[in-house]
C-alpha atoms as a PDB file:
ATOM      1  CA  UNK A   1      82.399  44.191  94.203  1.00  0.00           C
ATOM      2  CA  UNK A   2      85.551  41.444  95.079  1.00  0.00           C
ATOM      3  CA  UNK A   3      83.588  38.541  97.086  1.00  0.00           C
ATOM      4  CA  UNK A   4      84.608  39.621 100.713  1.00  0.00           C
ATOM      5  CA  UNK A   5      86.012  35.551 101.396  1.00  0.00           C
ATOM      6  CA  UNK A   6      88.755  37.095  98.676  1.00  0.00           C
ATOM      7  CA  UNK A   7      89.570  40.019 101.074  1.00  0.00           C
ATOM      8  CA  UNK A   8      91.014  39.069 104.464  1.00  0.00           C
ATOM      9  CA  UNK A   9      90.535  41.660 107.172  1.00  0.00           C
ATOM     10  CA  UNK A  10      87.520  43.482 105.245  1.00  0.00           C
ATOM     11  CA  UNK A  11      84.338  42.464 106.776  1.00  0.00           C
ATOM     12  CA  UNK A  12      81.698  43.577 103.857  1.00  0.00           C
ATOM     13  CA  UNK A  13      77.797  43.691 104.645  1.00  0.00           C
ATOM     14  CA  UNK A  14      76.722  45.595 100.987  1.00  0.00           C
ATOM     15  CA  UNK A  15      73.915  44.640  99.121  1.00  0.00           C
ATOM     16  CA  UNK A  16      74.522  46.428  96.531  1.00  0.00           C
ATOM     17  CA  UNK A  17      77.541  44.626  94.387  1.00  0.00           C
ATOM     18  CA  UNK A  18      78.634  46.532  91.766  1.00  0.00           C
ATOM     19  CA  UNK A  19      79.870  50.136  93.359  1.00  0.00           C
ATOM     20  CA  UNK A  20      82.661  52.273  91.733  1.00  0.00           C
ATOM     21  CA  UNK A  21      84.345  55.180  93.362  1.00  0.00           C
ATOM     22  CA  UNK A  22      82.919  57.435  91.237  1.00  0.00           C
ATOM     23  CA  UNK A  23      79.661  56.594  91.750  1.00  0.00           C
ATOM     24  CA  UNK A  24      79.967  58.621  94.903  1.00  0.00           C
ATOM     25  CA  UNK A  25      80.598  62.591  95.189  1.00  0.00           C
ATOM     26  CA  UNK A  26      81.793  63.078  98.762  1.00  0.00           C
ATOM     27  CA  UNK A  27      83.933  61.102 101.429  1.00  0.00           C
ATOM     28  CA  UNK A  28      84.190  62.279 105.206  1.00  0.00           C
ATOM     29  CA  UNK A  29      86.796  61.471 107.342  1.00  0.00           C
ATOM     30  CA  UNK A  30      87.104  61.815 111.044  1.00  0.00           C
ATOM     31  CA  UNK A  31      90.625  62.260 111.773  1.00  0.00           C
ATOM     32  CA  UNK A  32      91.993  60.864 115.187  1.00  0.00           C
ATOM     33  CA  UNK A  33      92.783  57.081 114.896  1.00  0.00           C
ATOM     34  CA  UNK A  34      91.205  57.299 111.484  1.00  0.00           C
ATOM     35  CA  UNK A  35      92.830  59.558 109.214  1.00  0.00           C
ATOM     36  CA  UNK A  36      96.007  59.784 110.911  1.00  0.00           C
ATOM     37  CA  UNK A  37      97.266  57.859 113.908  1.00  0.00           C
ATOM     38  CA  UNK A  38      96.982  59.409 117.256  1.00  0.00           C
ATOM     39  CA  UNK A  39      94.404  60.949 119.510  1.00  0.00           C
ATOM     40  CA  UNK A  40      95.739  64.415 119.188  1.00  0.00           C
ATOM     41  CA  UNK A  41      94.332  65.071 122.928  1.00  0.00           C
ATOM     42  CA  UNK A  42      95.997  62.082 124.600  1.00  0.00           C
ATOM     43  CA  UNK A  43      99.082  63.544 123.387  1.00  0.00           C
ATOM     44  CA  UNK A  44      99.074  66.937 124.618  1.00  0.00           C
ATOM     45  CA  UNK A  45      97.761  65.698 127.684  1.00  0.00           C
ATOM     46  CA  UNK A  46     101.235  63.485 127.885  1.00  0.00           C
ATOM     47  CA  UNK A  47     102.614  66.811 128.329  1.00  0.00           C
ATOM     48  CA  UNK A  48     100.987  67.752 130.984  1.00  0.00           C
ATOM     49  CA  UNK A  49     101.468  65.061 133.006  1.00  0.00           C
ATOM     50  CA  UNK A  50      98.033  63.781 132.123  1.00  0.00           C
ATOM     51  CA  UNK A  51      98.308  61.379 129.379  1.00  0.00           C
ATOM     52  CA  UNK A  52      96.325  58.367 131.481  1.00  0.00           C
ATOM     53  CA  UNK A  53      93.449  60.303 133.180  1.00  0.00           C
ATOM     54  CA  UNK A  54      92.821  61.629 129.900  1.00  0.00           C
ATOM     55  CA  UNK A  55      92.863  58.649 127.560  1.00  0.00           C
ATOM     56  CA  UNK A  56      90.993  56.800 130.109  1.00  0.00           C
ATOM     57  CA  UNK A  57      88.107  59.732 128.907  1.00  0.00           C
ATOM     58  CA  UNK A  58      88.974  59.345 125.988  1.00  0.00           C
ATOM     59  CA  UNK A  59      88.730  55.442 125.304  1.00  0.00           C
ATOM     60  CA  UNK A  60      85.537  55.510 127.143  1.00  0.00           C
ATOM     61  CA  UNK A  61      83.575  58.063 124.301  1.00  0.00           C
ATOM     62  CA  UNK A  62      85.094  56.221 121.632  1.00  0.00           C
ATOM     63  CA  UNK A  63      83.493  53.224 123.144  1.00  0.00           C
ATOM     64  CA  UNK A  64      80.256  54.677 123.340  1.00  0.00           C
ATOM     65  CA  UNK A  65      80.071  54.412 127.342  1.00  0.00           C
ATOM     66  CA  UNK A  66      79.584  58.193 127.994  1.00  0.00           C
ATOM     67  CA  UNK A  67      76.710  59.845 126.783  1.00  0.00           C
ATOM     68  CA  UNK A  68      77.579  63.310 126.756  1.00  0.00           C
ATOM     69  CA  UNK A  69      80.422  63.695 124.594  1.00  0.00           C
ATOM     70  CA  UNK A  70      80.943  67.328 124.422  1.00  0.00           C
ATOM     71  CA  UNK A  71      80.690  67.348 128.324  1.00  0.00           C
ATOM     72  CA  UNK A  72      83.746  64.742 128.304  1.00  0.00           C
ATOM     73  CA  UNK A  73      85.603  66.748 125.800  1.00  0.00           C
ATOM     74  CA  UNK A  74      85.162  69.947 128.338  1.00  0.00           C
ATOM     75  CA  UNK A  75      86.727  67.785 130.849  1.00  0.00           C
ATOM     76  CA  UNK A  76      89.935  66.436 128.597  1.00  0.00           C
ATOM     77  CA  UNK A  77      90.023  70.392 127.204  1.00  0.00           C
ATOM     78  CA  UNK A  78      90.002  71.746 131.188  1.00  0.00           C
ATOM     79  CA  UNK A  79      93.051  69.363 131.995  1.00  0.00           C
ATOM     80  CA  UNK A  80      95.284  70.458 129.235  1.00  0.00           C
ATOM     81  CA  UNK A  81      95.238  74.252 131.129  1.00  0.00           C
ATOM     82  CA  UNK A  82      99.332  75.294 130.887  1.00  0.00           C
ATOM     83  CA  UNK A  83     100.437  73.335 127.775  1.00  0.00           C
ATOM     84  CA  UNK A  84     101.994  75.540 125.478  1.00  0.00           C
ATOM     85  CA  UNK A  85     102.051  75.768 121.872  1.00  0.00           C
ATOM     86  CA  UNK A  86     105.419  74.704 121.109  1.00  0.00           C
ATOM     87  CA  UNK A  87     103.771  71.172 122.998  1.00  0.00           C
ATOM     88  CA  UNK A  88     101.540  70.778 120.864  1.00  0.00           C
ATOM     89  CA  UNK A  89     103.818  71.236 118.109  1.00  0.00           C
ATOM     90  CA  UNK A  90     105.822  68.720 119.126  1.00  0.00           C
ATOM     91  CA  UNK A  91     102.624  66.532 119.301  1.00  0.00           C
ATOM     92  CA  UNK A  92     102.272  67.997 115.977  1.00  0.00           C
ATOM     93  CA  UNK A  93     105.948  66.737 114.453  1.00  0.00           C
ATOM     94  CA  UNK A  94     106.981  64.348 115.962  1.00  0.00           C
ATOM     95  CA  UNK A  95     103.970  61.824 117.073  1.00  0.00           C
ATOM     96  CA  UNK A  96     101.346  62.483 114.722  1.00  0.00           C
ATOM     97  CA  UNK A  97     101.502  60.661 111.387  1.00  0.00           C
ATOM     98  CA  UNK A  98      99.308  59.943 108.568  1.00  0.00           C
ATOM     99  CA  UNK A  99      97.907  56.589 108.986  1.00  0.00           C
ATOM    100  CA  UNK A 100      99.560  53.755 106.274  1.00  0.00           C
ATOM    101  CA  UNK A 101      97.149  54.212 102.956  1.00  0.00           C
ATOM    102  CA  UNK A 102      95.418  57.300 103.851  1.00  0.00           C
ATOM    103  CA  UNK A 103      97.228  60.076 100.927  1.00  0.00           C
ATOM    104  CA  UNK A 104      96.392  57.158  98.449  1.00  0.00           C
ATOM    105  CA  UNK A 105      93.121  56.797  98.984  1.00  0.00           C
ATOM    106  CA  UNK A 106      92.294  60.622  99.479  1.00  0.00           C
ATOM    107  CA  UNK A 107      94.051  60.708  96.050  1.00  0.00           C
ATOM    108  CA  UNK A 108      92.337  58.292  94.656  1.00  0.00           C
ATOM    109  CA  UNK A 109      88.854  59.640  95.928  1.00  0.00           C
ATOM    110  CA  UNK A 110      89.861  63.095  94.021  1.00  0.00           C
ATOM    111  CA  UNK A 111      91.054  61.804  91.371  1.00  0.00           C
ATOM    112  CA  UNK A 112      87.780  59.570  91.053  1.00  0.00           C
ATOM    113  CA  UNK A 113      85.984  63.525  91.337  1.00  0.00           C
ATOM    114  CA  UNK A 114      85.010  63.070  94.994  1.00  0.00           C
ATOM    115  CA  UNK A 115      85.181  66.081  97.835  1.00  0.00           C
ATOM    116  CA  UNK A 116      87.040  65.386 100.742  1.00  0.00           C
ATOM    117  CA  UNK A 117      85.526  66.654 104.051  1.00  0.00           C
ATOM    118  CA  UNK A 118      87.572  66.207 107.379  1.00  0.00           C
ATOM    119  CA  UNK A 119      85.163  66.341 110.684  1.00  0.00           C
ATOM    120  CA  UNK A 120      86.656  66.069 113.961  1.00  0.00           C
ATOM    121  CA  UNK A 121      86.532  66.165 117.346  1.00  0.00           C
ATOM    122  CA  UNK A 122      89.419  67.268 117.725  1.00  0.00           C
ATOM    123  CA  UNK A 123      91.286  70.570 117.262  1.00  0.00           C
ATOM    124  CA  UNK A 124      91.881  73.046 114.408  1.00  0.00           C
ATOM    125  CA  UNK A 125      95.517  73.152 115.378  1.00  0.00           C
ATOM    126  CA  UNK A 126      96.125  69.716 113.774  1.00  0.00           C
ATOM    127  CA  UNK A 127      93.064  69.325 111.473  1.00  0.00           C
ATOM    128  CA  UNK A 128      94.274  72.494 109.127  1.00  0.00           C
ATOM    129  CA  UNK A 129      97.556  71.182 108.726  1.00  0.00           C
ATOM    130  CA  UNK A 130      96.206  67.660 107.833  1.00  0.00           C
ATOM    131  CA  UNK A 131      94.060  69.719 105.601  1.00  0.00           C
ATOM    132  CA  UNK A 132      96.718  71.354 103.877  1.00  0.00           C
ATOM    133  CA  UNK A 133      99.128  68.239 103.883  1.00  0.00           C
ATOM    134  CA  UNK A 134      96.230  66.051 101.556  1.00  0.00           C
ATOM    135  CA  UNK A 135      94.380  68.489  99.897  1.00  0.00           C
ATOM    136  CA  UNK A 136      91.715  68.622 101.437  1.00  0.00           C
ATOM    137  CA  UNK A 137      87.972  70.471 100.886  1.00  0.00           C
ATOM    138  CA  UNK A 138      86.082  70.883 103.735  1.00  0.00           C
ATOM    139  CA  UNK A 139      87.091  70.943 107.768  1.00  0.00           C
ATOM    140  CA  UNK A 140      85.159  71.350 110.973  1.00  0.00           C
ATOM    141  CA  UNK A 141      86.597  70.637 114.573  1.00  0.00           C
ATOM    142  CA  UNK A 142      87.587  72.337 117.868  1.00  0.00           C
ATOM    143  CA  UNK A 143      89.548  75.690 118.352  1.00  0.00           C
ATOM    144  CA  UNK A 144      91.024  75.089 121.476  1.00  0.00           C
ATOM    145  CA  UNK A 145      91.751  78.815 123.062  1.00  0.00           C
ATOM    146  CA  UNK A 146      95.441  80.220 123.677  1.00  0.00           C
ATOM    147  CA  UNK A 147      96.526  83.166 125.843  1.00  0.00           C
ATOM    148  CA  UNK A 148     100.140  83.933 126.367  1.00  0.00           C
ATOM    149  CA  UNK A 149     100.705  80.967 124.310  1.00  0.00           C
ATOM    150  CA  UNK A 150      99.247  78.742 126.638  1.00  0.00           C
ATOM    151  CA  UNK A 151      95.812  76.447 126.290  1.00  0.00           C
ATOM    152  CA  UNK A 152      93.462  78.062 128.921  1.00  0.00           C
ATOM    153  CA  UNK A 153      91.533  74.702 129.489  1.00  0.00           C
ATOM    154  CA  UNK A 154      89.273  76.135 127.035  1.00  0.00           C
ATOM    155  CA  UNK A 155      87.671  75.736 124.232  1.00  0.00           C
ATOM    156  CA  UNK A 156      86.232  78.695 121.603  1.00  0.00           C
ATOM    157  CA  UNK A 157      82.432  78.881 120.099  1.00  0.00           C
ATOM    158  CA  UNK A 158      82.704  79.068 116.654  1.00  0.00           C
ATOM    159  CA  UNK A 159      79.329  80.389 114.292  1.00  0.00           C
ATOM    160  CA  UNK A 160      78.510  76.953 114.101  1.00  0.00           C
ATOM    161  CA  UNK A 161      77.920  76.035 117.675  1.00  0.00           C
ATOM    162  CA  UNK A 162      80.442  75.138 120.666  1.00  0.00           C
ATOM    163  CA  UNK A 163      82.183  71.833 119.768  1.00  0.00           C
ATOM    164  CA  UNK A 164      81.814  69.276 117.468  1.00  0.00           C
ATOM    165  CA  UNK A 165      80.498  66.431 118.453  1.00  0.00           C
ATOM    166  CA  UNK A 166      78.462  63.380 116.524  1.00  0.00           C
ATOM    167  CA  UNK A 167      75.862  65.435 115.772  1.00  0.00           C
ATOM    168  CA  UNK A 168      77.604  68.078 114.345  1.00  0.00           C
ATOM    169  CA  UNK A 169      79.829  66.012 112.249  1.00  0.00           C
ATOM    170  CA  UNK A 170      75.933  64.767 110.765  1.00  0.00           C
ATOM    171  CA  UNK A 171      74.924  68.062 110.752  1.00  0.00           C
ATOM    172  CA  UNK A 172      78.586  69.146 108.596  1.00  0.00           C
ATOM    173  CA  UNK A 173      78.245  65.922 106.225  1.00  0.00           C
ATOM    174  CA  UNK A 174      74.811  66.548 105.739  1.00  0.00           C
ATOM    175  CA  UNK A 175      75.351  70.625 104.942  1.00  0.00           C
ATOM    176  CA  UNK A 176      78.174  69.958 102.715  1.00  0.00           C
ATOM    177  CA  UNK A 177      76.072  67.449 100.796  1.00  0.00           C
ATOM    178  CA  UNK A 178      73.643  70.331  99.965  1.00  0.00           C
ATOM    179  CA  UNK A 179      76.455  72.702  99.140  1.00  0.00           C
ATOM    180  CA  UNK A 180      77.220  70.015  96.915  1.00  0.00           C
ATOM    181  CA  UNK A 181      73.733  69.282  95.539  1.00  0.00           C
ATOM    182  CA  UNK A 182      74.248  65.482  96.422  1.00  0.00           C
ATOM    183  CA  UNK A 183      72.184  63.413  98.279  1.00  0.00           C
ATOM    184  CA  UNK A 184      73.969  61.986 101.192  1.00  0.00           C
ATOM    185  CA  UNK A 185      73.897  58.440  99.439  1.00  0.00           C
ATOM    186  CA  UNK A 186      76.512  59.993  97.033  1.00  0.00           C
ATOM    187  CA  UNK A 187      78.629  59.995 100.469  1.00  0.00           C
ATOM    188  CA  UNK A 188      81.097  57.776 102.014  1.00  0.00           C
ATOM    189  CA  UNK A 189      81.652  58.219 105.565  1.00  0.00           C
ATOM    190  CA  UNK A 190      84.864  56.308 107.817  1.00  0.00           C
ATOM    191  CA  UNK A 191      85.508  56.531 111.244  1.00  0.00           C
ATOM    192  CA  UNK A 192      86.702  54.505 114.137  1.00  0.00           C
ATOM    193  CA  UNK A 193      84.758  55.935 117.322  1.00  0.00           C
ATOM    194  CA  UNK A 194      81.114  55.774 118.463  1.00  0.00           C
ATOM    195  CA  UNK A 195      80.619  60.011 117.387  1.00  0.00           C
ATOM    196  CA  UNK A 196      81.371  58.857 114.099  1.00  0.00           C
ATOM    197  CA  UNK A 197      78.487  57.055 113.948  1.00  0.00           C
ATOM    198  CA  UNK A 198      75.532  59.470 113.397  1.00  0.00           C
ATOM    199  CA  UNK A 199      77.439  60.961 110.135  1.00  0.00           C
ATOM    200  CA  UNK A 200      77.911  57.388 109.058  1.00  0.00           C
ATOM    201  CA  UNK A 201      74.366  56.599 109.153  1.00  0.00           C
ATOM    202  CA  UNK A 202      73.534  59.148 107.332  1.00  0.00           C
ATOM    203  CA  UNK A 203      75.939  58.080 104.590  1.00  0.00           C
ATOM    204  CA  UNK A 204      75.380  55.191 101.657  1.00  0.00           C
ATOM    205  CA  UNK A 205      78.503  54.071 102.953  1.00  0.00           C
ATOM    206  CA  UNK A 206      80.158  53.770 105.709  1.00  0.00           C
ATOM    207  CA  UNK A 207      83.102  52.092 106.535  1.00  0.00           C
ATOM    208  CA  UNK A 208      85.083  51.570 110.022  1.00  0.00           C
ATOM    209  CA  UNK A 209      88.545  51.906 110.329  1.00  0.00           C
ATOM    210  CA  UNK A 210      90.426  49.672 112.885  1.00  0.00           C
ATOM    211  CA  UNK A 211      87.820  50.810 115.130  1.00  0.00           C
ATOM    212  CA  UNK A 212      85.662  50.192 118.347  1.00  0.00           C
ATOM    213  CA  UNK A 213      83.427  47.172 118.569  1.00  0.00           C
ATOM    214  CA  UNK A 214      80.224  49.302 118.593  1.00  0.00           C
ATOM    215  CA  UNK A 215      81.503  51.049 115.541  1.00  0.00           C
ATOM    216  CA  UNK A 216      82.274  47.549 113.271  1.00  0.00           C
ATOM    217  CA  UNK A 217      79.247  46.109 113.841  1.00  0.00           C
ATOM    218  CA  UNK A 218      77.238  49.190 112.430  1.00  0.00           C
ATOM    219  CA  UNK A 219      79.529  49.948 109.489  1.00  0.00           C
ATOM    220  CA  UNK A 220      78.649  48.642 105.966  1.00  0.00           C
ATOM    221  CA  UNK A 221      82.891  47.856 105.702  1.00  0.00           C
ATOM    222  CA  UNK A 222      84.988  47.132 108.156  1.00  0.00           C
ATOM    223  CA  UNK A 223      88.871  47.771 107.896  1.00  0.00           C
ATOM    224  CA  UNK A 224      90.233  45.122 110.213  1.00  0.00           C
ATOM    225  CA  UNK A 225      93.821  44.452 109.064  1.00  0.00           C
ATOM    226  CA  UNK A 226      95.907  46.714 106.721  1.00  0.00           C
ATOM    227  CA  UNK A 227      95.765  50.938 105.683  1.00  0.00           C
ATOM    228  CA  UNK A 228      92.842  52.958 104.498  1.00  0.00           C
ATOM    229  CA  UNK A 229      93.523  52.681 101.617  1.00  0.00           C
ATOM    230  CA  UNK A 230      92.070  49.123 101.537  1.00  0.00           C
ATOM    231  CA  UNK A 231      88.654  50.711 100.822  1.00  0.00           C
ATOM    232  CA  UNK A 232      89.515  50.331  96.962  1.00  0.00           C
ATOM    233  CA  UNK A 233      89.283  47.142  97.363  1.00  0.00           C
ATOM    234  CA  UNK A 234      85.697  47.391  97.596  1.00  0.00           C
ATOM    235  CA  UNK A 235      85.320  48.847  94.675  1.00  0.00           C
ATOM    236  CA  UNK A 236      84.701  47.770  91.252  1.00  0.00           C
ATOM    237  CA  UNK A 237      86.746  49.278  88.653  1.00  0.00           C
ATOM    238  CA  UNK A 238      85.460  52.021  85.842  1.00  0.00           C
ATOM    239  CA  UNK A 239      84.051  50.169  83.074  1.00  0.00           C
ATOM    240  CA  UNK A 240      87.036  50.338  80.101  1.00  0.00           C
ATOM    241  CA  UNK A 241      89.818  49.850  82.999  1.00  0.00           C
ATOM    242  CA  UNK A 242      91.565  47.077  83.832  1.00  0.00           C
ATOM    243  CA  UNK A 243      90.892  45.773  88.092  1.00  0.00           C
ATOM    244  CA  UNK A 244      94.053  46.284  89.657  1.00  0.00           C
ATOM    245  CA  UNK A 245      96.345  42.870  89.942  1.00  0.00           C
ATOM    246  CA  UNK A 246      96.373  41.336  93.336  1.00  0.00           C
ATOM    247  CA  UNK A 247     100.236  41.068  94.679  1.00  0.00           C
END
């Protein structure tokens, strides 16, 4: 691993100093603020007229200052009632973006063998199409529910369980690690948000992305300054390659 005084804006607390990318199997990405760059339910809110009451929610359970997280998604879900469809895919084209670095490193991560699991708490409306847009594996978030092609305020139970919160993202990285035969150390796990960080304990490493306060100080890496793709900085080349020059 590059000493972390050579890498401004990664904060690095490993103890173990010579990881490669492939000596993991799996890497787990939550998706708003992380993977791409907007919290998909601010943004329909904004349509609603609701933009503030609702990020104010949402702010506060990335911050870890509400306990019950699926109880403040119900009440962010509830005041989206009336958006429509073509809204949210507006949201969908014109706001939401990948974040800067995150198709490299999801390529990299495949091309280094690695699965790619998205978990979210957010909505299968956006996550599928961020699925399809990188390639990726594995997916589990909300299905908000539709009638008359208009959000009801409601969300739908899925065979899982009702809505996935920081447990189930633990419970998701942790099944897809035994689908995999891996043990969970074989995974990475990034986030920015305080329901990101039950998967991320459970992972050998975990790594923050421009995120909450709560959520740096727990993470193995921290991604202060610069794109996701950062996190290959971490890494030590393959033995037989050449490290990547610095610009």
């Amino acid at each position: 691993m590059t000493p972390a005084d050579n890498l401004p804006g990664l904060d690095i607390k490993l103890t173990t100093p010579d990881l490669t990318l492939s000596d993991f199997k799996l890497i787990a990405f939550d998706m708003d603020s992380t993977l791409i760059n907007i919290e998909c339910v601010d943004e329909i809110a904004d349509a609603a007229g609701r933009k503030a009451e609702v990020s104010a929610i949402t702010e506060a359970a990335m911050r870890g200052e509400i306990a019950d997280y699926k109880e403040s998604l119900r009440q962010r879900v509830a005041l989206l009632k009336g958006v429509s469809v073509d809204s949210m895919d507006e949201v969908y084209h014109q706001r939401l973006k990948l974040n800067p670095g995150a198709a490299e490193l999801v390529h990299a991560c495949k091309a280094a063998g690695l699965k790619v699991l998205l978990v979210s708490g957010g909505f299968t409306f956006f996550t599928d199409r961020v699925r399809d847009e990188l390639g990726i594996d594995y997916t589990r978030s909300n299905v908000l529910e539709v009638e008359n092609g208009l959000l009801t305020g409601r969300m739908v139970d899925q065979p899982w369980g009702d809505i996935c919160d920081g447990e189930e993202k633990k419970k998701m990285l942790l099944e897809t690690c035994a689908l995999l035969g891996i043990q969970p150390a074989q995974a990475i796990a990034m986030g920015d948000g305080a329901n990101d960080l039950p998967m991320m304990a459970e992972a050998g490493l975990s790594v923050a992305y421009h995120a909450k306060p709560k959520v740096r100080e727990q993470a193995m890496v921290a991604i202060n300054e610069g794109g996701l793709d950062r996190l290959l900085e971490v890494f030590n080349p393959p033995s037989g390659t050449a490290a990547p020059q610095q610009p």
